[in-house]
PDB file of N, CA and C in Angstrom:
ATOM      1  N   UNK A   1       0.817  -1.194   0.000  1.00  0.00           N
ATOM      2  CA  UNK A   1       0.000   0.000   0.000  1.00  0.00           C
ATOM      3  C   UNK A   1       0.860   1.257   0.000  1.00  0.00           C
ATOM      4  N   UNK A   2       1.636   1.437   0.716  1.00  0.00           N
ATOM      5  CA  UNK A   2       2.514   2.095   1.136  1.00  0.00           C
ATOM      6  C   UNK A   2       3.907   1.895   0.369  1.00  0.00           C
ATOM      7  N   UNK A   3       4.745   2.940  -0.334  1.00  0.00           N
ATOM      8  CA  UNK A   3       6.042   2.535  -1.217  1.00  0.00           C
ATOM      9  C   UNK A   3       6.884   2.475  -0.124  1.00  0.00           C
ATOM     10  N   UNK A   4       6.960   2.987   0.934  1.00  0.00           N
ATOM     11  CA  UNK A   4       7.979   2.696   2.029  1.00  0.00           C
ATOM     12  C   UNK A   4       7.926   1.842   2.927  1.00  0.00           C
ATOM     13  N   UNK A   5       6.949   0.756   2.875  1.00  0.00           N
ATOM     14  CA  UNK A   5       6.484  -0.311   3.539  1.00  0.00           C
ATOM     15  C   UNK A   5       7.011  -1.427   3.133  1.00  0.00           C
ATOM     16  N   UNK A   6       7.126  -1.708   1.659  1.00  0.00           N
ATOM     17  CA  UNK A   6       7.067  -2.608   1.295  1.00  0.00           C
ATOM     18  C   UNK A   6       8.099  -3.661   1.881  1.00  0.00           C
ATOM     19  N   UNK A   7       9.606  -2.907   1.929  1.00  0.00           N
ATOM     20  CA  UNK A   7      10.600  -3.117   1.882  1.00  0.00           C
ATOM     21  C   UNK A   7      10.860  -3.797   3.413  1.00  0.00           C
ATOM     22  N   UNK A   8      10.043  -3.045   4.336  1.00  0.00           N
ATOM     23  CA  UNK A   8      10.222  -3.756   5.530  1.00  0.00           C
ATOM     24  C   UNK A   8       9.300  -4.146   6.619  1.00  0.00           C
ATOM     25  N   UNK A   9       8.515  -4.715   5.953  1.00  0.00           N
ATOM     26  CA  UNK A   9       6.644  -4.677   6.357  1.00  0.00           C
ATOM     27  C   UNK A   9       7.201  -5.917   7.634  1.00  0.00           C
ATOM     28  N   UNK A  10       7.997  -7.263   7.545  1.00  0.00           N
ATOM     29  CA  UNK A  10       8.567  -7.811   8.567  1.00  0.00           C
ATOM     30  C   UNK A  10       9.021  -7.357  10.001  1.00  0.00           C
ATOM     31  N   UNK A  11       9.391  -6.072   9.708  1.00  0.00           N
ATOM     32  CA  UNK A  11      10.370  -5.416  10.799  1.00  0.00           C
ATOM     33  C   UNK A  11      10.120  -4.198  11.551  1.00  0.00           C
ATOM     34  N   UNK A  12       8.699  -4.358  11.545  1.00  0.00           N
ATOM     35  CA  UNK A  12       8.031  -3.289  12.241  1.00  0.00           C
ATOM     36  C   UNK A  12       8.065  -2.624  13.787  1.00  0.00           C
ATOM     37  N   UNK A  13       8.506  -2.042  14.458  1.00  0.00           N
ATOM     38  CA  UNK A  13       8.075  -2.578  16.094  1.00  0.00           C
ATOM     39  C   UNK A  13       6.676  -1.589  16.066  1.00  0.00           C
ATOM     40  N   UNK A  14       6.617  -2.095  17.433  1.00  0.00           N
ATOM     41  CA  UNK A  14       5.242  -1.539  17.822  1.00  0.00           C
ATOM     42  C   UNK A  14       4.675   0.072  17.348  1.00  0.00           C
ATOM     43  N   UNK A  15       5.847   0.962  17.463  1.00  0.00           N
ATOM     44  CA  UNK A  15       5.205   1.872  17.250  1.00  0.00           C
ATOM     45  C   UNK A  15       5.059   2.137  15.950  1.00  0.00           C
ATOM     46  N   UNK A  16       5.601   1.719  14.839  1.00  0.00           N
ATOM     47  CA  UNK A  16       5.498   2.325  13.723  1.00  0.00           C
ATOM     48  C   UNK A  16       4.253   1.499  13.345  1.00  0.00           C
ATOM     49  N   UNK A  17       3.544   0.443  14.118  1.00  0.00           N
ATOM     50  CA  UNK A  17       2.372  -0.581  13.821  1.00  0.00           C
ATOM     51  C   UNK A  17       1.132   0.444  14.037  1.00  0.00           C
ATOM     52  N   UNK A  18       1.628   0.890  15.390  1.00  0.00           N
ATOM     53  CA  UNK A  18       0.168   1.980  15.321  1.00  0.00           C
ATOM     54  C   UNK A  18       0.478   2.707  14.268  1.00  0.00           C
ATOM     55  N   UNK A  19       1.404   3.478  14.242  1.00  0.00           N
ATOM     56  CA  UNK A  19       1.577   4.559  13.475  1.00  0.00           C
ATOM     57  C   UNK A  19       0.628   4.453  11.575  1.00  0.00           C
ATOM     58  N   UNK A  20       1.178   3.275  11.456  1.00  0.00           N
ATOM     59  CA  UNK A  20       0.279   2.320  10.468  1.00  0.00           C
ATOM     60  C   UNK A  20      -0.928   2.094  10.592  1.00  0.00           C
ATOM     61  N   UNK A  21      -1.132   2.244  11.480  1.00  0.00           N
ATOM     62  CA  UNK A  21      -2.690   1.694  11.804  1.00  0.00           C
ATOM     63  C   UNK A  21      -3.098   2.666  11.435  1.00  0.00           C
ATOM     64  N   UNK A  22      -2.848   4.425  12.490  1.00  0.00           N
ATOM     65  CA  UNK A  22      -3.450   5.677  12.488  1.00  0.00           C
ATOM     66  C   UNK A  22      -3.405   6.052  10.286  1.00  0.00           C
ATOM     67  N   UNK A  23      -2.368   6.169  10.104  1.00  0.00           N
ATOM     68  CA  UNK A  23      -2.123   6.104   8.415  1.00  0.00           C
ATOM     69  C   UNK A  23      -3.193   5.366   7.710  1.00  0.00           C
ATOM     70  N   UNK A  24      -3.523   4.140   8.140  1.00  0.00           N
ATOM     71  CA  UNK A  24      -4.538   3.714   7.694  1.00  0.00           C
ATOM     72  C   UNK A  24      -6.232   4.458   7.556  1.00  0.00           C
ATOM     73  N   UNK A  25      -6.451   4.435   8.801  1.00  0.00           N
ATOM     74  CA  UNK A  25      -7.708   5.300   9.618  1.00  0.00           C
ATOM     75  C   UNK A  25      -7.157   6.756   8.309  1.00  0.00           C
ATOM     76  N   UNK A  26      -6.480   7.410   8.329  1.00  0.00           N
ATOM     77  CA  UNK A  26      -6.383   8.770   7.607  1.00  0.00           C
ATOM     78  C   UNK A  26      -7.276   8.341   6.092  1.00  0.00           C
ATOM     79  N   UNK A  27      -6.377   7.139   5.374  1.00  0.00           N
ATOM     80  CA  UNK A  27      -6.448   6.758   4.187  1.00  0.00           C
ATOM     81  C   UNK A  27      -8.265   7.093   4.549  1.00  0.00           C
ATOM     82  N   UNK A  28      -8.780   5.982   5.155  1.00  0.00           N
ATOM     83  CA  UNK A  28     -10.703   5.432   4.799  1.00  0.00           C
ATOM     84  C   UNK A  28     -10.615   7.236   4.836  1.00  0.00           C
ATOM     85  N   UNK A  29     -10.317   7.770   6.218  1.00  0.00           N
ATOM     86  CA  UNK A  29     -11.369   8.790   6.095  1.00  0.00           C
ATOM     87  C   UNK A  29     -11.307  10.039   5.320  1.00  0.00           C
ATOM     88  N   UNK A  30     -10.072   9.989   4.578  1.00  0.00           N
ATOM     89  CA  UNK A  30      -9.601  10.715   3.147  1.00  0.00           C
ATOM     90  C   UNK A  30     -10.685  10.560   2.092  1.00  0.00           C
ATOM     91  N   UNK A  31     -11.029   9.095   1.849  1.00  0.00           N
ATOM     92  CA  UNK A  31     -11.806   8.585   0.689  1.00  0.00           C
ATOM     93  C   UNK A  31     -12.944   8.490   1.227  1.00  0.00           C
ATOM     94  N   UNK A  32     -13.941   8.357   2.500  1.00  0.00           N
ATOM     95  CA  UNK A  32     -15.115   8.303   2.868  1.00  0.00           C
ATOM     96  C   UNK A  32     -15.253  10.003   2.588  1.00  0.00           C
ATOM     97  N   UNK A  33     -14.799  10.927   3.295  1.00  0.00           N
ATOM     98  CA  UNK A  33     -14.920  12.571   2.862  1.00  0.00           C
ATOM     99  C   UNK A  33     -15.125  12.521   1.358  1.00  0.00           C
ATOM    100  N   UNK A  34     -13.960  12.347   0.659  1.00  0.00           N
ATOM    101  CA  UNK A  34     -14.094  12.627  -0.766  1.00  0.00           C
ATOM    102  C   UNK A  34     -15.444  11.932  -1.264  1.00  0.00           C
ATOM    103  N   UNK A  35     -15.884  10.789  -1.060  1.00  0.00           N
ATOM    104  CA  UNK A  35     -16.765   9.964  -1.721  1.00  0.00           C
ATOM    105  C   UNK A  35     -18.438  10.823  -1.428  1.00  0.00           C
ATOM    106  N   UNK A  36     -18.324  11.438   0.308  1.00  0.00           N
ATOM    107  CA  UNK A  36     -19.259  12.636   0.776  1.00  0.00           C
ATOM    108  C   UNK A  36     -19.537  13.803  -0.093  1.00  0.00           C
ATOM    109  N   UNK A  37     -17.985  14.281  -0.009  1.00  0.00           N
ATOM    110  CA  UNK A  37     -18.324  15.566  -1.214  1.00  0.00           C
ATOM    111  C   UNK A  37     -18.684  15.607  -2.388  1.00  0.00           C
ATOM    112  N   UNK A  38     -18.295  14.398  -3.428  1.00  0.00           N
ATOM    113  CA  UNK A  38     -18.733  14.585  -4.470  1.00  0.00           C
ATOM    114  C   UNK A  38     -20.142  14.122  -4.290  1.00  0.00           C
ATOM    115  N   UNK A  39     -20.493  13.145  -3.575  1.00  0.00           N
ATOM    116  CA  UNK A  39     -22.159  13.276  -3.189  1.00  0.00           C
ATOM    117  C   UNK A  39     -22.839  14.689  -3.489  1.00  0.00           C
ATOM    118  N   UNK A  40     -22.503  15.252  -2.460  1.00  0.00           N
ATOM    119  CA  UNK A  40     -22.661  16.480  -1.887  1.00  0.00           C
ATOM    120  C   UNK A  40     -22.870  17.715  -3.696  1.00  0.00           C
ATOM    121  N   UNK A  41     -21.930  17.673  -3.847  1.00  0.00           N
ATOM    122  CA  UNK A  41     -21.292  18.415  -5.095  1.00  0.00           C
ATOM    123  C   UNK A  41     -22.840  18.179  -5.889  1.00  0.00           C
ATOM    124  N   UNK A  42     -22.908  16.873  -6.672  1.00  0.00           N
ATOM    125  CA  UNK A  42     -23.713  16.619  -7.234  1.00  0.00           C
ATOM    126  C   UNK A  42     -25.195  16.737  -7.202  1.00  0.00           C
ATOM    127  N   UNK A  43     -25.401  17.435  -5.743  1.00  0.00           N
ATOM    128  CA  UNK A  43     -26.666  17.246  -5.277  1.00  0.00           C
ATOM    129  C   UNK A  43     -26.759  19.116  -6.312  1.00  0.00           C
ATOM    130  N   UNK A  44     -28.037  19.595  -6.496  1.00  0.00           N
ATOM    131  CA  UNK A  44     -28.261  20.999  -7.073  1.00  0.00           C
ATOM    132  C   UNK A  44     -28.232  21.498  -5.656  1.00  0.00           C
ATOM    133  N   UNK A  45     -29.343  20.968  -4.885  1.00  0.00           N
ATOM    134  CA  UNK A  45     -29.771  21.773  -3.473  1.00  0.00           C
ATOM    135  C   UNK A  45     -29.544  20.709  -2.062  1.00  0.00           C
ATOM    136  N   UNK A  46     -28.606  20.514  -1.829  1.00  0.00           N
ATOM    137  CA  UNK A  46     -28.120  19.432  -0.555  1.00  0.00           C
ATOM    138  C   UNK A  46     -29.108  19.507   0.520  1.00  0.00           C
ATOM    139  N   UNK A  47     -29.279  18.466   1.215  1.00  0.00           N
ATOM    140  CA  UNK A  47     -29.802  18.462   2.173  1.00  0.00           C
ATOM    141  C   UNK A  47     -29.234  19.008   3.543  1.00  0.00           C
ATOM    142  N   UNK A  48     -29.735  19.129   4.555  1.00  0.00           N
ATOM    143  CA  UNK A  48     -28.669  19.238   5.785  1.00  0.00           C
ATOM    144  C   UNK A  48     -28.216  18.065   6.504  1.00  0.00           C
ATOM    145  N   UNK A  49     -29.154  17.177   6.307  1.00  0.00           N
ATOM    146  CA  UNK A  49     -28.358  15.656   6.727  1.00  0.00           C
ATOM    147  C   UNK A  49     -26.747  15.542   5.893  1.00  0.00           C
ATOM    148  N   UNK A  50     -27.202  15.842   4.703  1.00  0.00           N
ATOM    149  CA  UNK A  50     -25.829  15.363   3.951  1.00  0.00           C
ATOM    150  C   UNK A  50     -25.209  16.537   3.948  1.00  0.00           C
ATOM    151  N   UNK A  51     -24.934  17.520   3.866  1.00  0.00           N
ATOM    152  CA  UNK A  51     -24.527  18.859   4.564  1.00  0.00           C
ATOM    153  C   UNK A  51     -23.704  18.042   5.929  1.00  0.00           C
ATOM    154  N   UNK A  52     -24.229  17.768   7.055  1.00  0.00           N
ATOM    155  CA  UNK A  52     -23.881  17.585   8.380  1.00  0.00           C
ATOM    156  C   UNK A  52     -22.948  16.359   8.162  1.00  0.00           C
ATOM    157  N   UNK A  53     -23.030  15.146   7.142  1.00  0.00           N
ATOM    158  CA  UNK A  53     -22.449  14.323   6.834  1.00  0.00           C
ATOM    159  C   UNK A  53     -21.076  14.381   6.308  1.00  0.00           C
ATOM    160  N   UNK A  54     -20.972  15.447   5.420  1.00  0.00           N
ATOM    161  CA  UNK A  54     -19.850  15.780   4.545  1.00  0.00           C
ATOM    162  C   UNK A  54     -19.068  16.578   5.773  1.00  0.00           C
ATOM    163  N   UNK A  55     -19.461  17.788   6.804  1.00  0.00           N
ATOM    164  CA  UNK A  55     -18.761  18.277   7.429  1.00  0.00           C
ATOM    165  C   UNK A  55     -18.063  17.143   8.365  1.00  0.00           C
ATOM    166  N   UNK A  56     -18.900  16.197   8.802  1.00  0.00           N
ATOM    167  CA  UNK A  56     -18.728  15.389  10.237  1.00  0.00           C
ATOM    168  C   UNK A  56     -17.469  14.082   9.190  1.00  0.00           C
ATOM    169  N   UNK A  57     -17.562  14.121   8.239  1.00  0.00           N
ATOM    170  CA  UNK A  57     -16.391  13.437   7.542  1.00  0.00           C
ATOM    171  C   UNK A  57     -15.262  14.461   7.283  1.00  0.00           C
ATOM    172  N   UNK A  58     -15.652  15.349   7.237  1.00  0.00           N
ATOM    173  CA  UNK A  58     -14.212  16.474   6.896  1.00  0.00           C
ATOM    174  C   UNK A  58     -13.361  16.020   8.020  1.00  0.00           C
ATOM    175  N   UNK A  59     -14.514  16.217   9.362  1.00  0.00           N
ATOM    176  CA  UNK A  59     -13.892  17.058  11.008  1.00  0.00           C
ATOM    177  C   UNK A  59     -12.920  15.511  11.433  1.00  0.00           C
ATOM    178  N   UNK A  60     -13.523  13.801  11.083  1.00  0.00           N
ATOM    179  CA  UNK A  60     -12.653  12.976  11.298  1.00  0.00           C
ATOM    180  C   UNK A  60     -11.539  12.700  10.915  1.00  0.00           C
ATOM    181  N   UNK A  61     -11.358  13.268   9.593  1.00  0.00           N
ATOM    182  CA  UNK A  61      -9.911  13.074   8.582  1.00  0.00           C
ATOM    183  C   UNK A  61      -9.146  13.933   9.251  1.00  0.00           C
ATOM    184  N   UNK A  62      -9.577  15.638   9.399  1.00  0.00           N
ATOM    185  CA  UNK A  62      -8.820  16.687  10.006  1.00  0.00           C
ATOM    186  C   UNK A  62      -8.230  15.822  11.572  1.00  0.00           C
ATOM    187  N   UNK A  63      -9.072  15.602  11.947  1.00  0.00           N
ATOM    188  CA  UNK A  63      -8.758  14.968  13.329  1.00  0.00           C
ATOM    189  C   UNK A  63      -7.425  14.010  13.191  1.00  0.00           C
ATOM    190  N   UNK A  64      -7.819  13.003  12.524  1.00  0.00           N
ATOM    191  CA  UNK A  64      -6.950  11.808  12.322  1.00  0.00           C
ATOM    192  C   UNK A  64      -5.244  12.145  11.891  1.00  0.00           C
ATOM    193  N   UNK A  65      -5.781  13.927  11.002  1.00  0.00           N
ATOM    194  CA  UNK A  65      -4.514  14.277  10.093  1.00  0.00           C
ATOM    195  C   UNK A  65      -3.349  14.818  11.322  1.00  0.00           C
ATOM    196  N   UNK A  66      -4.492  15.476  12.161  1.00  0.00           N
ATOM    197  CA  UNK A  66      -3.513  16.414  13.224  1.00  0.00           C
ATOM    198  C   UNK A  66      -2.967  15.355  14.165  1.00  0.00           C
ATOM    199  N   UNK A  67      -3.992  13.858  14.875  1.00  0.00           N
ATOM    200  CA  UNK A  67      -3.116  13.418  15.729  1.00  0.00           C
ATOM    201  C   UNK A  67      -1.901  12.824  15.062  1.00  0.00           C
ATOM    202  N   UNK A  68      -1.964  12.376  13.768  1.00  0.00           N
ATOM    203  CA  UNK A  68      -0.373  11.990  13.100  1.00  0.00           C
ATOM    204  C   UNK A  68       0.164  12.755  13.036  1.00  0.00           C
ATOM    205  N   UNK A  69       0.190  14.288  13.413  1.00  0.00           N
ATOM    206  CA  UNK A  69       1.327  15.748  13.110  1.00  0.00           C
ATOM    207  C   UNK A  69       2.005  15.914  14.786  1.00  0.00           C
ATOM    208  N   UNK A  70       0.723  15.262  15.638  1.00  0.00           N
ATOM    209  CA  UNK A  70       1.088  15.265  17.021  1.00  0.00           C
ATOM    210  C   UNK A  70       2.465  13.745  17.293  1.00  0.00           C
ATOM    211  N   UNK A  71       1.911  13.136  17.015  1.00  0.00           N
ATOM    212  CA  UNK A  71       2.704  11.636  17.169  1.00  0.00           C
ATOM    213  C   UNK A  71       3.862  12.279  16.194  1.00  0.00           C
ATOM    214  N   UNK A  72       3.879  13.228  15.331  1.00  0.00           N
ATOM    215  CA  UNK A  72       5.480  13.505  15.075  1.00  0.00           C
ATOM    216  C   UNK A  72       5.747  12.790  14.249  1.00  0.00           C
ATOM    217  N   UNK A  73       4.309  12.175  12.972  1.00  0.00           N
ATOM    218  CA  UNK A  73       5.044  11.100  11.992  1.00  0.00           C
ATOM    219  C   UNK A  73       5.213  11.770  10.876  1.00  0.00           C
ATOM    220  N   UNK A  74       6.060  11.235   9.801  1.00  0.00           N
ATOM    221  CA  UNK A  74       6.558  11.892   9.273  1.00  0.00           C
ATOM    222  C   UNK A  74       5.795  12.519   7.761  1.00  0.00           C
ATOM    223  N   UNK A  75       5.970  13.884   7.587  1.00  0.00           N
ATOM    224  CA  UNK A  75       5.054  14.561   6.247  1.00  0.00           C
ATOM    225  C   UNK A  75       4.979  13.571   5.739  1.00  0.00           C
ATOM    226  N   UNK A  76       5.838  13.034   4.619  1.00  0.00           N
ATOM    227  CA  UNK A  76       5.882  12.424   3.909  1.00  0.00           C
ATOM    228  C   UNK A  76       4.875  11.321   3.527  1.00  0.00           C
ATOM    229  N   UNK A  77       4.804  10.536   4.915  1.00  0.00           N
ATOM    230  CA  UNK A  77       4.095   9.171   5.277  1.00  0.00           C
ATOM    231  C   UNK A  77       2.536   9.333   5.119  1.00  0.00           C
ATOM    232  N   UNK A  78       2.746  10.901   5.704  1.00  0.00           N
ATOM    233  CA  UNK A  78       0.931  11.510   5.934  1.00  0.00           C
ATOM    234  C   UNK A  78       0.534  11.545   3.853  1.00  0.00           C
ATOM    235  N   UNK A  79       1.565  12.545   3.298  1.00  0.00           N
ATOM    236  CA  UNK A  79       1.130  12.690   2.118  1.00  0.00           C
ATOM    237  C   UNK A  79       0.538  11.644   0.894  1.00  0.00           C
ATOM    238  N   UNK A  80       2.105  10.237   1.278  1.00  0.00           N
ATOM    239  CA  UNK A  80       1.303   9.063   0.315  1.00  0.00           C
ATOM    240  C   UNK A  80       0.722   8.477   0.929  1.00  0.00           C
ATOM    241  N   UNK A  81       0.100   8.338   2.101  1.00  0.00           N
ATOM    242  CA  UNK A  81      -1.417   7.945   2.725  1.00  0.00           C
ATOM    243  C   UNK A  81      -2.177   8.395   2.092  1.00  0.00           C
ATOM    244  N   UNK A  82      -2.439  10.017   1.517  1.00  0.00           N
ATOM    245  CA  UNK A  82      -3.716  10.505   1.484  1.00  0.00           C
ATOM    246  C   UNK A  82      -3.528  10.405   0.028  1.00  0.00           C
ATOM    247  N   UNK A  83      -2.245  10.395  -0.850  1.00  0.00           N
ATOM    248  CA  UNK A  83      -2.391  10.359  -2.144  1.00  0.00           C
ATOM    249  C   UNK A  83      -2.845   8.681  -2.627  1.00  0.00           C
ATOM    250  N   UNK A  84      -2.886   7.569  -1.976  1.00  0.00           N
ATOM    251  CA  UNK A  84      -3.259   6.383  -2.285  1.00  0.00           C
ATOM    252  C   UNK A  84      -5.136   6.614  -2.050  1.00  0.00           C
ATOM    253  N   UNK A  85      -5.601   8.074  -1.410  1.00  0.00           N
ATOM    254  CA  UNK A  85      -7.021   7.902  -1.382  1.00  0.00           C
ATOM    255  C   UNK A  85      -7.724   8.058  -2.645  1.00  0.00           C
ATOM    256  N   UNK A  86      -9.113   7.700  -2.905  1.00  0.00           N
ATOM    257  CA  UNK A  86      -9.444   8.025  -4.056  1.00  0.00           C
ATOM    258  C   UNK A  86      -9.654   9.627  -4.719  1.00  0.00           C
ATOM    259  N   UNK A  87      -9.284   9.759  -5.357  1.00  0.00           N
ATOM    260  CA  UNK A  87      -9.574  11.691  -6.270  1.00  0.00           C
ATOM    261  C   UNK A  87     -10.691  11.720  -6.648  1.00  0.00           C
TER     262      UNK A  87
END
């Protein structure tokens, strides 16, 4: 999934497992948002359910993005996480 994984997906310790994990969690909620907005997009006149849907998917990705900036992992890791999400 990951181009910097590949190489040593064996030799993980614990923390870079969460760290993987959290990277993961970013990825869904990268592509659950995106998959919201273009919902959203497509609608002429949105509802506020899906309105409240698309924000409440923004606010988990943002979330997910900042505790990986907190844990100190690295840009990079964050960027091809979110570039493996769907466009």
């Amino acid at each position: 999934m990951f181009k910097w994984l590949h190489r040593r997906r064996n030799k993980l310790n614990i923390r870079e497992k969460a760290d993987l994990k959290l990277l993961r969690q970013i990825y869904q909620a990268r592509d659950a948002w995106q998959v919201k907005q273009q919902k959203q997009n497509a609608m002429t006149d949105p509802d506020k359910a899906t309105l409240f849907n698309t924000r409440l998917a923004k606010a988990k990705f943002n979330y997910l993005y900042h505790q990986a900036r907190l844990r100190h992992i690295n840009g990079a890791k964050i960027i091809d996480a979110m570039r493996y999400a769907k466009k």
